[in-house]
PDB file of N, CA and C in Angstrom:
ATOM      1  N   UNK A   1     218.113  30.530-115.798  1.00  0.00           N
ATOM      2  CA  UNK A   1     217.143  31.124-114.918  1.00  0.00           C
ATOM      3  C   UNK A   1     217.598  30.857-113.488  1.00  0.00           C
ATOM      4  N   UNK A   2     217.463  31.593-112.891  1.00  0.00           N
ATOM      5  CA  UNK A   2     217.384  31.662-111.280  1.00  0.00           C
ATOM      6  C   UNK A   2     216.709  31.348-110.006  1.00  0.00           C
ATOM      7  N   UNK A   3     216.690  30.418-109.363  1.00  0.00           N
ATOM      8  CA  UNK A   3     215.614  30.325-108.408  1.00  0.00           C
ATOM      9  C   UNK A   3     215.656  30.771-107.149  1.00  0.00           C
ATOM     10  N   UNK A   4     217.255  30.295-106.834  1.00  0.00           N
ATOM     11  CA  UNK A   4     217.308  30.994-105.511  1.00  0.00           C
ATOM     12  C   UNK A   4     218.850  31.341-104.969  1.00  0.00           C
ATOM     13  N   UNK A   5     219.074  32.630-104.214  1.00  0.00           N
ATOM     14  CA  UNK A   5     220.581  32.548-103.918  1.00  0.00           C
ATOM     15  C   UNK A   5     220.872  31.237-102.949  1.00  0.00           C
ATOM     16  N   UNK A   6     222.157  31.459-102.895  1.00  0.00           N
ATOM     17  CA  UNK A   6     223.063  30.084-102.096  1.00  0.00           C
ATOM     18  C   UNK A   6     222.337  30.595-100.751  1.00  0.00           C
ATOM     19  N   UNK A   7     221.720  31.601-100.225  1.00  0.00           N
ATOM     20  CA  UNK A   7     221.284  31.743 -98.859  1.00  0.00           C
ATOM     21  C   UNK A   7     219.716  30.992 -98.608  1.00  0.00           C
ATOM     22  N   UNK A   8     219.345  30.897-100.117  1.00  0.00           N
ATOM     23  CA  UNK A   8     217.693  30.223-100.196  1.00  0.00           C
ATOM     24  C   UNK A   8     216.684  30.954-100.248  1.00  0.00           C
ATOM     25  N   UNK A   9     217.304  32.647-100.704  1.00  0.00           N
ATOM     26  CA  UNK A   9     216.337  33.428-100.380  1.00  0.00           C
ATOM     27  C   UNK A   9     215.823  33.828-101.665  1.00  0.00           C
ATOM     28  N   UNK A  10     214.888  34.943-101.919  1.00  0.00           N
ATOM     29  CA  UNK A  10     214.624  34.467-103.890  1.00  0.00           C
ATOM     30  C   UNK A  10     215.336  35.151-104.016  1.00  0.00           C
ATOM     31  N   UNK A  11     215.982  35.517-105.624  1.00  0.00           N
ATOM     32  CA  UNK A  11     216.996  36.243-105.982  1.00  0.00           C
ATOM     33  C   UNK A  11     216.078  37.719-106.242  1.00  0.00           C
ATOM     34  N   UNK A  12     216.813  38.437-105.611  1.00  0.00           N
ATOM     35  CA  UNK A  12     216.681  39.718-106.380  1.00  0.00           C
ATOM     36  C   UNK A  12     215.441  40.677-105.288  1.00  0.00           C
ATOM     37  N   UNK A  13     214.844  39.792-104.524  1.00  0.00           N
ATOM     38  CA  UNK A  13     214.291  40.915-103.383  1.00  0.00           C
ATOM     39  C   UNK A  13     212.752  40.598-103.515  1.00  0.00           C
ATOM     40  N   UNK A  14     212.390  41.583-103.513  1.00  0.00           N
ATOM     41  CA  UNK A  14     210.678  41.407-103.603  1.00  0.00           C
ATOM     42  C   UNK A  14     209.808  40.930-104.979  1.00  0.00           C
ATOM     43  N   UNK A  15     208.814  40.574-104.908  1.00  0.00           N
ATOM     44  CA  UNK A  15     208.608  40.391-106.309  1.00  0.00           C
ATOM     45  C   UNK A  15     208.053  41.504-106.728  1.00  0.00           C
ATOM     46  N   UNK A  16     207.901  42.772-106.606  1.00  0.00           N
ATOM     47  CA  UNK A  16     208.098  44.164-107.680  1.00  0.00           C
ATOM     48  C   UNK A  16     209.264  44.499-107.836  1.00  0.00           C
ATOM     49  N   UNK A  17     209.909  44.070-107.467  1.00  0.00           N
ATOM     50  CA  UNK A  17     211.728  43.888-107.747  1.00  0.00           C
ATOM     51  C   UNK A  17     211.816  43.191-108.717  1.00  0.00           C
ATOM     52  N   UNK A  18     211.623  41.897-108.778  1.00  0.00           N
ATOM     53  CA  UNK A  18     211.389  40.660-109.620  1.00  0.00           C
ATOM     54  C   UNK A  18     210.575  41.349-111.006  1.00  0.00           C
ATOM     55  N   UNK A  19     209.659  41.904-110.658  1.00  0.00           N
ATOM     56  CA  UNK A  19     208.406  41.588-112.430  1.00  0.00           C
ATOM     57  C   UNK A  19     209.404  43.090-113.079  1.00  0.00           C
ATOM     58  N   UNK A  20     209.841  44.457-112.061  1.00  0.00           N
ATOM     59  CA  UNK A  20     210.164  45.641-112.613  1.00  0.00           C
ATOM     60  C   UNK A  20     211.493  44.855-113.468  1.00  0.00           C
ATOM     61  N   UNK A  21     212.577  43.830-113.057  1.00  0.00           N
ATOM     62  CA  UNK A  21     213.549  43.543-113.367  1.00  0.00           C
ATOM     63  C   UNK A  21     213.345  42.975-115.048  1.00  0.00           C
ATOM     64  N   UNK A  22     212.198  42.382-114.662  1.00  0.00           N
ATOM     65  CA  UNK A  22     211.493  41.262-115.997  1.00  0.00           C
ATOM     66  C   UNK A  22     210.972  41.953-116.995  1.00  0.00           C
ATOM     67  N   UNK A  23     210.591  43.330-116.349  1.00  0.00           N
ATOM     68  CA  UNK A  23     210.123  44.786-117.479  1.00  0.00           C
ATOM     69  C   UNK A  23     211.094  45.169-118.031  1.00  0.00           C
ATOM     70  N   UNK A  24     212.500  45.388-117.248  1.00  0.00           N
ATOM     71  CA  UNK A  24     213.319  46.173-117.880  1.00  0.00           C
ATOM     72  C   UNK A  24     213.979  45.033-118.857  1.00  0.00           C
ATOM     73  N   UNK A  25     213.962  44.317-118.557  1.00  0.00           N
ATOM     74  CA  UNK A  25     214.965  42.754-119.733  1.00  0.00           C
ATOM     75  C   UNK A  25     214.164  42.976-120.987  1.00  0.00           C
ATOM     76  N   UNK A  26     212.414  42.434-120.658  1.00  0.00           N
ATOM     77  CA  UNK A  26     211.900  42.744-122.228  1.00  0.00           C
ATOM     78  C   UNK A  26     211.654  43.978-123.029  1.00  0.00           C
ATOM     79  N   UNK A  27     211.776  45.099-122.416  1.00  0.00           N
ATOM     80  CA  UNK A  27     211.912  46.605-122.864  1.00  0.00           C
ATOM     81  C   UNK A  27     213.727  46.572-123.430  1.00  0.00           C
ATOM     82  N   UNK A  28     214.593  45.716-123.211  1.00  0.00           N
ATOM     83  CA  UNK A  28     215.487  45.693-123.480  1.00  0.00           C
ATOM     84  C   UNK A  28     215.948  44.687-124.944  1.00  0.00           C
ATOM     85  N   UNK A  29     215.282  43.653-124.582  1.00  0.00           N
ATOM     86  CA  UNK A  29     215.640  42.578-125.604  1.00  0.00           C
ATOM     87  C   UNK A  29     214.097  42.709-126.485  1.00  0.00           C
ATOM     88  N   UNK A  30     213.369  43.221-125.805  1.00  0.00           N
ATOM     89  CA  UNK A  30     211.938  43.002-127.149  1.00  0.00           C
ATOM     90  C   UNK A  30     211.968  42.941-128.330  1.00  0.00           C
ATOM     91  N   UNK A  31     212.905  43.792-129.274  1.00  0.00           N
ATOM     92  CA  UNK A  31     212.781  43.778-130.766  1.00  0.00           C
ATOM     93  C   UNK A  31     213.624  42.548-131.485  1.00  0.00           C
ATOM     94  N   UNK A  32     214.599  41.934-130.431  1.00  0.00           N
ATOM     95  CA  UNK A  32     215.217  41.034-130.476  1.00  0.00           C
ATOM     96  C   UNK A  32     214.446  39.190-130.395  1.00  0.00           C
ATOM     97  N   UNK A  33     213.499  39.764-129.394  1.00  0.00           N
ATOM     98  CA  UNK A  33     212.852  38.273-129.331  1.00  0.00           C
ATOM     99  C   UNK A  33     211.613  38.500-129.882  1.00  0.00           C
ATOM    100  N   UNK A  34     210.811  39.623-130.700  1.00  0.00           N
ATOM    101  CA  UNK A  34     210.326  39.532-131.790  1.00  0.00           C
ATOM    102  C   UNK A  34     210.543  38.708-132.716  1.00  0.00           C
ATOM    103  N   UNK A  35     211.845  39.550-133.274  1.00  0.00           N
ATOM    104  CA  UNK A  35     212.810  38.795-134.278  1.00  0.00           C
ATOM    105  C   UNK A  35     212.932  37.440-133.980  1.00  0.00           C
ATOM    106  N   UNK A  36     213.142  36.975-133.004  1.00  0.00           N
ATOM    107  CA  UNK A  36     212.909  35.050-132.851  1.00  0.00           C
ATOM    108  C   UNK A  36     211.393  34.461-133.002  1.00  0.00           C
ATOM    109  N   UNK A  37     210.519  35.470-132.726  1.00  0.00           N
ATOM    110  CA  UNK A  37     209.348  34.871-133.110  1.00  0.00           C
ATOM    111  C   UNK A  37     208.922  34.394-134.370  1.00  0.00           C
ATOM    112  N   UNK A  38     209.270  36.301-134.709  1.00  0.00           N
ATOM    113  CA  UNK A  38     208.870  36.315-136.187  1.00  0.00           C
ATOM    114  C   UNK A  38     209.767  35.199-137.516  1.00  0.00           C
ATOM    115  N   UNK A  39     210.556  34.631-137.108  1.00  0.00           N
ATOM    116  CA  UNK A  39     211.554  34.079-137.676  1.00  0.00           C
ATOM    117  C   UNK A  39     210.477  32.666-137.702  1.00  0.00           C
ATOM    118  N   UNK A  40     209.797  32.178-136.776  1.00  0.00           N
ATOM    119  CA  UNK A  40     208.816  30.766-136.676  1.00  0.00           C
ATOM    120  C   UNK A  40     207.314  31.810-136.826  1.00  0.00           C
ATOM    121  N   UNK A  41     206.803  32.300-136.564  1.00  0.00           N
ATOM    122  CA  UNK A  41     205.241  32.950-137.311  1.00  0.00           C
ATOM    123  C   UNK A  41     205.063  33.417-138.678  1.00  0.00           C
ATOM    124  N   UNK A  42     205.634  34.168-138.839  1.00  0.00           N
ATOM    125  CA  UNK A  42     205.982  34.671-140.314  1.00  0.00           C
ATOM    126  C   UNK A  42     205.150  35.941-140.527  1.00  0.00           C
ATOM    127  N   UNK A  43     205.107  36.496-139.143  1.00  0.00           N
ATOM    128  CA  UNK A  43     204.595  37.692-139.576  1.00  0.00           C
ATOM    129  C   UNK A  43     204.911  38.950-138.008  1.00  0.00           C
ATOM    130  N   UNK A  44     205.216  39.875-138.445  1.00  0.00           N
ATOM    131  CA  UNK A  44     205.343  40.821-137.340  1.00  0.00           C
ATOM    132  C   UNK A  44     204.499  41.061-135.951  1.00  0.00           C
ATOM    133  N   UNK A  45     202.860  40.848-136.754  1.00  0.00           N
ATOM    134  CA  UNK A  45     201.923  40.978-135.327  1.00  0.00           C
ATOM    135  C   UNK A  45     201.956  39.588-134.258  1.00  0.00           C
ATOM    136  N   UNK A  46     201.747  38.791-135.536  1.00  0.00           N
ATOM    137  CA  UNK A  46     202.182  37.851-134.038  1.00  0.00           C
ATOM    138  C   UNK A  46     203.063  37.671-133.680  1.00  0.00           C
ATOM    139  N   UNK A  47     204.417  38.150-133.678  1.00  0.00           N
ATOM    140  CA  UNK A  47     205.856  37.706-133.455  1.00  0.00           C
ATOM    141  C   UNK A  47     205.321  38.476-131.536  1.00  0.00           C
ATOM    142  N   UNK A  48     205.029  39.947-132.383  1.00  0.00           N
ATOM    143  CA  UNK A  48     204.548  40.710-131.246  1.00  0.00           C
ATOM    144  C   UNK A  48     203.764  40.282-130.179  1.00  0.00           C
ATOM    145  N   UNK A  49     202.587  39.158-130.860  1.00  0.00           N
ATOM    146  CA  UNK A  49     201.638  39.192-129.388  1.00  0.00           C
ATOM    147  C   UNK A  49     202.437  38.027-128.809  1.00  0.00           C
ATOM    148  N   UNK A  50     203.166  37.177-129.775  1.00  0.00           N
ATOM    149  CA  UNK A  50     204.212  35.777-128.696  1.00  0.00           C
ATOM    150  C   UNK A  50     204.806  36.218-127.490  1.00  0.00           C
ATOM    151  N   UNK A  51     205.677  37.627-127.739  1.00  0.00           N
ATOM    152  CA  UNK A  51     206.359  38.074-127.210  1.00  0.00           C
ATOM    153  C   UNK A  51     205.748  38.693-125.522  1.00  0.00           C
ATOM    154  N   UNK A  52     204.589  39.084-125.469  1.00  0.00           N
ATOM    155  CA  UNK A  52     203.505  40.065-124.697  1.00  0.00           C
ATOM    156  C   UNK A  52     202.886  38.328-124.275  1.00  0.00           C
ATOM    157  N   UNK A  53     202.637  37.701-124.930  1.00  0.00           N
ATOM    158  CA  UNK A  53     201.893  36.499-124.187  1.00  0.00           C
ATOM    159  C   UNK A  53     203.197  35.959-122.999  1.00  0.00           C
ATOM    160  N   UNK A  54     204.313  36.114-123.526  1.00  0.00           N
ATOM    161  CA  UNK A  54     205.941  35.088-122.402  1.00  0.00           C
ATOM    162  C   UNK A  54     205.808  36.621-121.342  1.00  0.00           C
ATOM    163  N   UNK A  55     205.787  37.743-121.809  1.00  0.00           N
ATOM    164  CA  UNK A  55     205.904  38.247-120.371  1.00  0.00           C
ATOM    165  C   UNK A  55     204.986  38.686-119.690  1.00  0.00           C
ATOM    166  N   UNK A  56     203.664  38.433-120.025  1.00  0.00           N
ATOM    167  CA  UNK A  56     202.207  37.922-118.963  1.00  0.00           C
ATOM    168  C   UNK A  56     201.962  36.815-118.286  1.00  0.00           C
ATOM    169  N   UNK A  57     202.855  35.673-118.705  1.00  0.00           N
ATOM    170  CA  UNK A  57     203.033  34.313-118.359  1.00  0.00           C
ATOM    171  C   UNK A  57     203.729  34.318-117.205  1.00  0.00           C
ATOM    172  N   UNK A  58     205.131  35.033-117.736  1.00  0.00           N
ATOM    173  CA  UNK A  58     206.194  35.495-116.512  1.00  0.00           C
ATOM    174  C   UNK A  58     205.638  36.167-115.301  1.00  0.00           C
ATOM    175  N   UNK A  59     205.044  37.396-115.722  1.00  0.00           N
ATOM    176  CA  UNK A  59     204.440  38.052-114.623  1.00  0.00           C
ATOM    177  C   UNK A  59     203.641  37.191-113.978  1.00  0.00           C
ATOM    178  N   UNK A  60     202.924  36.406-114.454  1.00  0.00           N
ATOM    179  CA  UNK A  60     201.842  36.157-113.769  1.00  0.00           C
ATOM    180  C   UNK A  60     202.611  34.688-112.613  1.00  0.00           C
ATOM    181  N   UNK A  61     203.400  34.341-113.003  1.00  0.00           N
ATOM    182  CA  UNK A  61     204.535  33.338-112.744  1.00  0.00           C
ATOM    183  C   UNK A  61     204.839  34.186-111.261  1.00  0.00           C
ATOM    184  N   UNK A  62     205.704  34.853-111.039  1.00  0.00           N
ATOM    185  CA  UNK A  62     206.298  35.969-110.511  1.00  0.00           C
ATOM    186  C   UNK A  62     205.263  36.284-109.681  1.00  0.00           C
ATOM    187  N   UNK A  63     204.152  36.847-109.643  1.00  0.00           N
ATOM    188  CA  UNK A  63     203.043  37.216-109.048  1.00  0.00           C
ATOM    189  C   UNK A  63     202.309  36.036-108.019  1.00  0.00           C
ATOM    190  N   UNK A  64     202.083  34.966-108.574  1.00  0.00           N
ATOM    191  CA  UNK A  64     201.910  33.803-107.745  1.00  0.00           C
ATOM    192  C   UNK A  64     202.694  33.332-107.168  1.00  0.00           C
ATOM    193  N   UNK A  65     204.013  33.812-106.803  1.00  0.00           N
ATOM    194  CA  UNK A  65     204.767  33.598-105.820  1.00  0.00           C
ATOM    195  C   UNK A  65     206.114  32.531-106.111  1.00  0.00           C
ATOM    196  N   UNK A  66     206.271  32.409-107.066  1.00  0.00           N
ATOM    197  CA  UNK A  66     207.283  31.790-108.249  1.00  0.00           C
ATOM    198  C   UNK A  66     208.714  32.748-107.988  1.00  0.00           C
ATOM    199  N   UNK A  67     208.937  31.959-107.697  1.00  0.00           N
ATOM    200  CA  UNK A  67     210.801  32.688-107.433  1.00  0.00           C
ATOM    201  C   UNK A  67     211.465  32.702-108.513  1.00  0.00           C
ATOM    202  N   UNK A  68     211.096  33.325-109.749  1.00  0.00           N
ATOM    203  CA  UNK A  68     211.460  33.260-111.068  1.00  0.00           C
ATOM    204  C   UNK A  68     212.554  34.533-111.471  1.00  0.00           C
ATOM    205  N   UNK A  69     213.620  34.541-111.708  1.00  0.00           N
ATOM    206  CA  UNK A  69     214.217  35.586-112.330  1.00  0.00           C
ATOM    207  C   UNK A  69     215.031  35.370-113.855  1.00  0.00           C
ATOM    208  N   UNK A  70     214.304  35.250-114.979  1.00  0.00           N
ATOM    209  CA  UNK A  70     215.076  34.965-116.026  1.00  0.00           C
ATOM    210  C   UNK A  70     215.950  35.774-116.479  1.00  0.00           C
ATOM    211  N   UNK A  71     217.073  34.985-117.403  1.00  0.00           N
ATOM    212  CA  UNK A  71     217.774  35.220-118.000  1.00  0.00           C
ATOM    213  C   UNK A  71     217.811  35.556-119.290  1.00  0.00           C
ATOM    214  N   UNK A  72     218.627  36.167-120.154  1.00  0.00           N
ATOM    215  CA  UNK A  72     217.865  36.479-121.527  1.00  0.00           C
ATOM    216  C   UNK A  72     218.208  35.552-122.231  1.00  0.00           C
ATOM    217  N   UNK A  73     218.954  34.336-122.250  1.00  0.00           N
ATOM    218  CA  UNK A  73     218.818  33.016-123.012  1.00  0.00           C
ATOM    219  C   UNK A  73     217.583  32.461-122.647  1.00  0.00           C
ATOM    220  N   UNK A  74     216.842  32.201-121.517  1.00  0.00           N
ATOM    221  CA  UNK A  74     215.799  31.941-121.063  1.00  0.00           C
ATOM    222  C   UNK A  74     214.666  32.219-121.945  1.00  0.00           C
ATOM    223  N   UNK A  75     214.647  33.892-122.057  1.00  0.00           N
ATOM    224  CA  UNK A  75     213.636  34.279-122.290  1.00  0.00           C
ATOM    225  C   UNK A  75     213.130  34.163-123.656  1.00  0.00           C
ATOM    226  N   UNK A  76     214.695  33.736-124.339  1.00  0.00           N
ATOM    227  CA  UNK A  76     214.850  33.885-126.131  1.00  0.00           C
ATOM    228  C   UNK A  76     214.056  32.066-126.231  1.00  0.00           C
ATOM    229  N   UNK A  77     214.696  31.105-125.435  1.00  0.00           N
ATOM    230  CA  UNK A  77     213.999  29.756-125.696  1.00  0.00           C
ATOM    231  C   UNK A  77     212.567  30.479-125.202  1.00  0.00           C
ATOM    232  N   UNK A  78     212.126  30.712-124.084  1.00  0.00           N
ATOM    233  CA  UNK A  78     210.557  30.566-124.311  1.00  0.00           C
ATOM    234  C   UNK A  78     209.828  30.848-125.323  1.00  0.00           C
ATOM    235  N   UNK A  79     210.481  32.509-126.058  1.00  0.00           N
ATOM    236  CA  UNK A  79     209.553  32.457-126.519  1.00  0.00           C
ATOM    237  C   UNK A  79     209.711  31.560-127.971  1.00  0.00           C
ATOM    238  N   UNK A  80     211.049  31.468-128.283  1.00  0.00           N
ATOM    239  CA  UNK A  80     210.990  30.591-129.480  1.00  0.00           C
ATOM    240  C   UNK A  80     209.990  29.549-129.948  1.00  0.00           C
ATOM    241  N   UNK A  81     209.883  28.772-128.234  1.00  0.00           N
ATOM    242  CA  UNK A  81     208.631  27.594-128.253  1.00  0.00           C
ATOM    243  C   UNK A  81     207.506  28.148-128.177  1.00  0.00           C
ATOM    244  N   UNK A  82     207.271  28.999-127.545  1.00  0.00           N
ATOM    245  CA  UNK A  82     205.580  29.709-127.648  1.00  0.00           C
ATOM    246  C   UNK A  82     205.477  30.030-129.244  1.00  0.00           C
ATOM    247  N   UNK A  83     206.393  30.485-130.151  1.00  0.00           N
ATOM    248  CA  UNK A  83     206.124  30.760-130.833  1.00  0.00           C
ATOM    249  C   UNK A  83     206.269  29.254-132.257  1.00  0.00           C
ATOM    250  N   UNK A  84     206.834  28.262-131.585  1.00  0.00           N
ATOM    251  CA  UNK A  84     207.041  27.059-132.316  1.00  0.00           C
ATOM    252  C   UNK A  84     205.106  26.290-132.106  1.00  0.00           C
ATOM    253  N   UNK A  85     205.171  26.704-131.232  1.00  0.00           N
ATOM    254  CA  UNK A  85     203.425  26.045-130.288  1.00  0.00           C
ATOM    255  C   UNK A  85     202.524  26.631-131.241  1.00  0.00           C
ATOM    256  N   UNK A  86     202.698  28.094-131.552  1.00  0.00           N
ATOM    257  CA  UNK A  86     201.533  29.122-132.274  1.00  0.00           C
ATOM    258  C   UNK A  86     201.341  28.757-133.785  1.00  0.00           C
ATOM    259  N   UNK A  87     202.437  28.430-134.170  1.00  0.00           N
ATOM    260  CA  UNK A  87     202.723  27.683-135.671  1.00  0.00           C
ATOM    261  C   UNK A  87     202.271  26.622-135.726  1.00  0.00           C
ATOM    262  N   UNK A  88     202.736  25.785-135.109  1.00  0.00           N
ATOM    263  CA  UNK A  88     201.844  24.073-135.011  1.00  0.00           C
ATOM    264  C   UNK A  88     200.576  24.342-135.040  1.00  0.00           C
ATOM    265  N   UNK A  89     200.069  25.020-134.174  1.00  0.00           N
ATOM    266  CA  UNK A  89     198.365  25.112-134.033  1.00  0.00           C
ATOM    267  C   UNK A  89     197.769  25.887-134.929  1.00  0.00           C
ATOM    268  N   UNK A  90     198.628  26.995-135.885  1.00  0.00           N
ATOM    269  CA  UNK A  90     197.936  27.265-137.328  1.00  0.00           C
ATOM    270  C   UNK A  90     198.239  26.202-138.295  1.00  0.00           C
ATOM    271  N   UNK A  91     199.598  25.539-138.484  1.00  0.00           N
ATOM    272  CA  UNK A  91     199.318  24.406-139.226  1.00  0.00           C
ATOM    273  C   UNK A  91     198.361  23.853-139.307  1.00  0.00           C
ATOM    274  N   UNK A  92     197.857  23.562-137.963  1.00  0.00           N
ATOM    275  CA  UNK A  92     197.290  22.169-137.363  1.00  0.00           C
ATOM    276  C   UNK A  92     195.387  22.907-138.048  1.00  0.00           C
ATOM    277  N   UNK A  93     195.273  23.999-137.661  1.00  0.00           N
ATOM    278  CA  UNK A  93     193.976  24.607-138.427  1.00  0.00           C
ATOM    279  C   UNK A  93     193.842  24.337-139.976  1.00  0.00           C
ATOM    280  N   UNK A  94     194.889  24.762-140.355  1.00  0.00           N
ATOM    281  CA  UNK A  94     195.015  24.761-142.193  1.00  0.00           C
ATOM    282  C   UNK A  94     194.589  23.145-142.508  1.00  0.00           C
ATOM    283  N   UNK A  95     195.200  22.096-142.141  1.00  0.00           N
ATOM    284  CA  UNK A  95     195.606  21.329-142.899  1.00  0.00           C
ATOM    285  C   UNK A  95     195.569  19.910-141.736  1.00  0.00           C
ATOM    286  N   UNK A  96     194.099  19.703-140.829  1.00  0.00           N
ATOM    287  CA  UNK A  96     193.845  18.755-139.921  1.00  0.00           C
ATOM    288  C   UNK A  96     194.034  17.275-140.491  1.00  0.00           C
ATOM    289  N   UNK A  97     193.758  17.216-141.738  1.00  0.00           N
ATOM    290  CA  UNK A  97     193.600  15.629-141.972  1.00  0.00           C
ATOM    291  C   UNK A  97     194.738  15.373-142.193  1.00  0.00           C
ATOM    292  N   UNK A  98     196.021  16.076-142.455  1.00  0.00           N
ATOM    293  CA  UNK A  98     197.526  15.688-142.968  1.00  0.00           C
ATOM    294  C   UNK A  98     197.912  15.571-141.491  1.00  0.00           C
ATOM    295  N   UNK A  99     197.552  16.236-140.582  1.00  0.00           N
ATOM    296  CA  UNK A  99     198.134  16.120-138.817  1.00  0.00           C
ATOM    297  C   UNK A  99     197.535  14.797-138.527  1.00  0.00           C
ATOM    298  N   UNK A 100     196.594  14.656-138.514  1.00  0.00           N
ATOM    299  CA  UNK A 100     195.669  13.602-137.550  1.00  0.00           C
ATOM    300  C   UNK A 100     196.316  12.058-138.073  1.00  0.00           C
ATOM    301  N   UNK A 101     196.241  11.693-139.366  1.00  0.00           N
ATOM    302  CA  UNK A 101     197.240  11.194-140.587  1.00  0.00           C
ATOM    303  C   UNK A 101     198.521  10.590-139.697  1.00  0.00           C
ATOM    304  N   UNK A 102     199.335  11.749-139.655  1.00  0.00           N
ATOM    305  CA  UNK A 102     200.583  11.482-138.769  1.00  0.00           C
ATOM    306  C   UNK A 102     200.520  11.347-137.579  1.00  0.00           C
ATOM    307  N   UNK A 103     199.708  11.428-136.446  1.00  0.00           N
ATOM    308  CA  UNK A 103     199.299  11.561-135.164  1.00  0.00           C
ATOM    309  C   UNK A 103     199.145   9.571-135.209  1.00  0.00           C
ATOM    310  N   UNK A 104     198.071   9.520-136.004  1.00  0.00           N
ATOM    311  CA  UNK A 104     197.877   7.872-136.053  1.00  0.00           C
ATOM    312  C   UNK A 104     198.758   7.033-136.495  1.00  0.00           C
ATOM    313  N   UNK A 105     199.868   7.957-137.164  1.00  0.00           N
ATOM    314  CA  UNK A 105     201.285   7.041-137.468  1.00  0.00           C
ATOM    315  C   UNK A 105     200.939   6.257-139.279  1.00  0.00           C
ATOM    316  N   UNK A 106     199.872   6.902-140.091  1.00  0.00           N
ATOM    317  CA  UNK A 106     199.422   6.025-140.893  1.00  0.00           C
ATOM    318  C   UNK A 106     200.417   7.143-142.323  1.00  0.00           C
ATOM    319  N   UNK A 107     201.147   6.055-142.652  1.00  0.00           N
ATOM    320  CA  UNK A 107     201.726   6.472-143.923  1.00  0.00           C
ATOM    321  C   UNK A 107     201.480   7.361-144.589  1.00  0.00           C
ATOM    322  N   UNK A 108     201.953   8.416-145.159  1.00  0.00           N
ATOM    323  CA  UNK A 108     201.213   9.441-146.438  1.00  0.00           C
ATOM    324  C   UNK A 108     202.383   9.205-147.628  1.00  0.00           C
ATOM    325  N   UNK A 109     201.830   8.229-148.497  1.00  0.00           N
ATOM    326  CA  UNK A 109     202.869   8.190-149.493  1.00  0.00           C
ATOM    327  C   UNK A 109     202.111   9.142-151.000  1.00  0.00           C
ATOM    328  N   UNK A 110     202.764   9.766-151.215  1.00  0.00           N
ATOM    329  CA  UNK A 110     202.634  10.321-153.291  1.00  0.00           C
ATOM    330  C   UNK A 110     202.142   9.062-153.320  1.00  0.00           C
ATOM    331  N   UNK A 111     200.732   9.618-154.744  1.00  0.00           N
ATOM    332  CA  UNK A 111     200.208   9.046-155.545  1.00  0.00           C
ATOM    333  C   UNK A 111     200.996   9.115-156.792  1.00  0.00           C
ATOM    334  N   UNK A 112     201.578   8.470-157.737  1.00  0.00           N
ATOM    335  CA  UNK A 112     201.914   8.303-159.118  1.00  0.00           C
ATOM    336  C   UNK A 112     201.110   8.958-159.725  1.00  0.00           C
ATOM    337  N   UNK A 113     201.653   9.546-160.738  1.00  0.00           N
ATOM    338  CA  UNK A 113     201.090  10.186-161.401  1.00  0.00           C
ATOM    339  C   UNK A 113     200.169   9.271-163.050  1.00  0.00           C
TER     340      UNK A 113
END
């Protein structure tokens, strides 16, 4: 990612320069960093909304005055973790007493049969 040229100025010009640049990357790589979502969600719609949540984040990044210009390795880790974050927290719905368990550090050993 980019913050600023060697002159200190933001990269790339204005920020509708900036968010149009950040439109054209995920109109470019979108079905691609789906595919990284969907690879940790396990399902197409949310791969989709992971994807639409990192570049509302961005924008909104960008918009508040964030000298942000990512890169598309950038953009593939974010959303990987947004989408590593979205999984934990359906785990974490399904199956609270096996989290909380490990949170307190307290053993879960098999019962014998």
């Amino acid at each position: 990612m980019r913050r600023r040229s060697e002159e200190g100025r933001p990269p790339g010009g204005s920020t509708a320069d900036r968010v149009r640049r950040l439109a054209d990357l995920f109109l470019e790589m979108g079905d691609g960093l789906a595919v990284i979502a969907q690879r940790v969600v396990g399902n197409r719609e949310d791969a989709i909304d992971v994807v639409w949540e990192v570049y509302a984040k961005l924008c909104e990044r960008i918009v508040s005055g964030e000298e942000l210009d990512p890169e598309p390795q950038y953009l593939a880790t974010v959303v990987r973790n947004l989408a590593l974050d979205r999984h934990r927290a359906e785990v974490n719905r399904e199956n609270p007493a096996w989290h909380t368990a490990l949170a307190e550090g307290v053993r879960v050993v098999p019962t014998p049969d």
